[in-house]
C-alpha atoms as a PDB file:
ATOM      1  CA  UNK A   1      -2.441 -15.776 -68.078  1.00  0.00           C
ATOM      2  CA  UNK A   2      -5.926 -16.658 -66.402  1.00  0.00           C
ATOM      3  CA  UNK A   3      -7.816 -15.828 -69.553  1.00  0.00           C
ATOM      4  CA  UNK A   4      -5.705 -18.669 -71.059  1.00  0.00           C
ATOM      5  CA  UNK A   5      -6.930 -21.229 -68.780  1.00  0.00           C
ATOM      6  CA  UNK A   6     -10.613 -21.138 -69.426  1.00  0.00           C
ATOM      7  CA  UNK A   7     -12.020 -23.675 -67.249  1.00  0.00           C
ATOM      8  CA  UNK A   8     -12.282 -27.354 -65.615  1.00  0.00           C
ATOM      9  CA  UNK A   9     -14.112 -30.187 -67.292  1.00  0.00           C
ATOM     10  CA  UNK A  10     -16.317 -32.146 -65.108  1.00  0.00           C
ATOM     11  CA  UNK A  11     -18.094 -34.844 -66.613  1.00  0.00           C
ATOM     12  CA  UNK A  12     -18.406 -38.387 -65.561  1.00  0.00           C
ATOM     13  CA  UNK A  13     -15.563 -39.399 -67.196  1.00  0.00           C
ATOM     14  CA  UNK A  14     -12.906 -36.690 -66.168  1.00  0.00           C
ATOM     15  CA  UNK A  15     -14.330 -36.865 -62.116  1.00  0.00           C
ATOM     16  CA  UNK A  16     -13.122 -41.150 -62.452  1.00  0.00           C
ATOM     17  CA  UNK A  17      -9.615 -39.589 -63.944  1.00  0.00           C
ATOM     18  CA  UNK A  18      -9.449 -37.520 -60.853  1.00  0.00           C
ATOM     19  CA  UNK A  19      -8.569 -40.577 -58.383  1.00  0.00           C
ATOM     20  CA  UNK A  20      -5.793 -40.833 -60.736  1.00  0.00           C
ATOM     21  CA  UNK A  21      -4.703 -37.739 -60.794  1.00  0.00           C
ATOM     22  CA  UNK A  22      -5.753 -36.511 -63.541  1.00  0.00           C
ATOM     23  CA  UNK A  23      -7.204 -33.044 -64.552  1.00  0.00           C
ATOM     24  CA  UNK A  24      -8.857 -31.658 -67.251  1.00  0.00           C
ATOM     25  CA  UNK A  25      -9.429 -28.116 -68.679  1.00  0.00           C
ATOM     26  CA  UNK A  26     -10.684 -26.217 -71.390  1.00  0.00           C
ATOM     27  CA  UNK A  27      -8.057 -23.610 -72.537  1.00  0.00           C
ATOM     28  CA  UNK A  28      -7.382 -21.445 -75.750  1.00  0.00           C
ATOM     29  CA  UNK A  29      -6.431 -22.976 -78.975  1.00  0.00           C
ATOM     30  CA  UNK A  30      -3.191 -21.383 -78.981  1.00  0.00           C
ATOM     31  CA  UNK A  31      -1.402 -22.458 -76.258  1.00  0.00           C
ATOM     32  CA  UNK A  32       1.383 -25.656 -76.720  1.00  0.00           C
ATOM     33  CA  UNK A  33       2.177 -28.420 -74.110  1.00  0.00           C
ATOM     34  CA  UNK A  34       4.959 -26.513 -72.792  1.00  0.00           C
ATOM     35  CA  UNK A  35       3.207 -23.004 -72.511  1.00  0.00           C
ATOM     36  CA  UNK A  36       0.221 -25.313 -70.912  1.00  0.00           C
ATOM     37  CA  UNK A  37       2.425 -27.274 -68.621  1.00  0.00           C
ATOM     38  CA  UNK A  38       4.360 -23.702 -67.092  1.00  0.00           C
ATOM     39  CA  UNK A  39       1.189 -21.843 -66.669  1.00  0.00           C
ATOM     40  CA  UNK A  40      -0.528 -24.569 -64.503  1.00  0.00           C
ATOM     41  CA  UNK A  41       3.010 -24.922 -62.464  1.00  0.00           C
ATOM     42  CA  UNK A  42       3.106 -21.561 -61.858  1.00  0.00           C
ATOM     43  CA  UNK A  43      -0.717 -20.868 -61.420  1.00  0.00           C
ATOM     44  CA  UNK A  44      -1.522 -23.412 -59.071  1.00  0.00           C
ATOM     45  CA  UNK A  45       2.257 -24.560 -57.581  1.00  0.00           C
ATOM     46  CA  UNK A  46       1.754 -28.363 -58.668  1.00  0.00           C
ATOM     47  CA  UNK A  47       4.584 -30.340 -60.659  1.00  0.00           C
ATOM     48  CA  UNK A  48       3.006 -31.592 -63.882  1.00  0.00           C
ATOM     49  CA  UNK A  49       4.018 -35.020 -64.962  1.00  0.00           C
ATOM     50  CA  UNK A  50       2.210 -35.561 -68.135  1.00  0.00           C
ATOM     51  CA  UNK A  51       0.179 -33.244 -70.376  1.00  0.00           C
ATOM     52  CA  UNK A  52      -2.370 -34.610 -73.152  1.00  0.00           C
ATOM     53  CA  UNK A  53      -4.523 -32.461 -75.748  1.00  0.00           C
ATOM     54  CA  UNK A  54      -7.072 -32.546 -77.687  1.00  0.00           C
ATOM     55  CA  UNK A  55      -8.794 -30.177 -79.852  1.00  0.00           C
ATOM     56  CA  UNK A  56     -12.766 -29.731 -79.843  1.00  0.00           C
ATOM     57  CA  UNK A  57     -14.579 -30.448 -83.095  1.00  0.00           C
ATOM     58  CA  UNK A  58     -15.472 -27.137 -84.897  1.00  0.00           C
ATOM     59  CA  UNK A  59     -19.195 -25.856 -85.085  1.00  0.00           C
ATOM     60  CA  UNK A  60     -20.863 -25.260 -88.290  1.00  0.00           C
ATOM     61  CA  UNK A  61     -23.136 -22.157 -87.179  1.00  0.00           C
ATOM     62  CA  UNK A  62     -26.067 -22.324 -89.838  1.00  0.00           C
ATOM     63  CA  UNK A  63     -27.445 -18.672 -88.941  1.00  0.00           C
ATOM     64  CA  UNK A  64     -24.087 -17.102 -90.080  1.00  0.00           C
ATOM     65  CA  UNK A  65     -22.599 -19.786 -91.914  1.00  0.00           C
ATOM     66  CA  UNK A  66     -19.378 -19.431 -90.174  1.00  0.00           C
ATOM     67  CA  UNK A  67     -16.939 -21.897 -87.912  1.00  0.00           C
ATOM     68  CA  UNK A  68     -17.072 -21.139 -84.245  1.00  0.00           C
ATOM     69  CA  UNK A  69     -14.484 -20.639 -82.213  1.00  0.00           C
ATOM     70  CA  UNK A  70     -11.986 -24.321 -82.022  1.00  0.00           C
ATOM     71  CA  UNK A  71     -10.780 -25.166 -78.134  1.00  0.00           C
ATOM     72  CA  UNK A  72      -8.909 -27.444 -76.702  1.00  0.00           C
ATOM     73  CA  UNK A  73      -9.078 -30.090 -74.108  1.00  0.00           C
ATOM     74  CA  UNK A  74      -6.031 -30.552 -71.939  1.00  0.00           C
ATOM     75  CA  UNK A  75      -6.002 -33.501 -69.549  1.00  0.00           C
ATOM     76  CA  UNK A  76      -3.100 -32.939 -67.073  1.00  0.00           C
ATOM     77  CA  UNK A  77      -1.115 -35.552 -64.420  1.00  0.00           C
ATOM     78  CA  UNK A  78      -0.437 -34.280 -61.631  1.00  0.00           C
ATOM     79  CA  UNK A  79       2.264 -35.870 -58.799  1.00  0.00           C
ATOM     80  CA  UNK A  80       0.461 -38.434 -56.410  1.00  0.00           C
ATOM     81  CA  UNK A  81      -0.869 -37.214 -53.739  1.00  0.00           C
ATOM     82  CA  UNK A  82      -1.020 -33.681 -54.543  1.00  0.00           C
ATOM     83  CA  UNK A  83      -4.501 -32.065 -55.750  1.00  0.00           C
ATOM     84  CA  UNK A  84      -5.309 -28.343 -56.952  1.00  0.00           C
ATOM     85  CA  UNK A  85      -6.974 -26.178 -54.639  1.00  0.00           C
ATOM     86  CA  UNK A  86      -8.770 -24.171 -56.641  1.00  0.00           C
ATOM     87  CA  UNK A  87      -9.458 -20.729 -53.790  1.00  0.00           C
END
């Protein structure tokens, strides 16, 4: 389940979401809302109002003219006043 959660976004624009409680991640390409919104419930014990995605533009690799790999961008709301400790 960890591999599925890739990692956190921080750019300027996702650290201002964070005062609103919102999160965002990198994950695999696979996953759905639902299979998002359980696995960061269970992960890190948080109730997960709202989940939003957004794929990532596929590469054109010139070298081996071939598509890289397609993620996607998940920007989660969390309850106010919690955060995710991330130990």
């Amino acid at each position: 389940m960890i591999n599925l959660v890739q990692f956190q976004i921080l750019t300027e624009k996702s650290i201002i979401a964070l005062e609103s409680n919102k999160y965002v991640f990198r994950v695999d390409s696979r996953l759905n809302k639902t299979q998002i919104k359980h696995i960061f419930e269970e992960l890190f014990k948080i109730k997960v109002l709202n989940v939003n995605t957004s794929r990532l533009v596929k590469k054109f690799s010139t070298s081996s003219r071939s598509l890289k790999n397609c993620h996607k961008k998940v920007i989660l709301t969390i309850e106010p006043g919690k955060i995710i400790q991330f130990s």
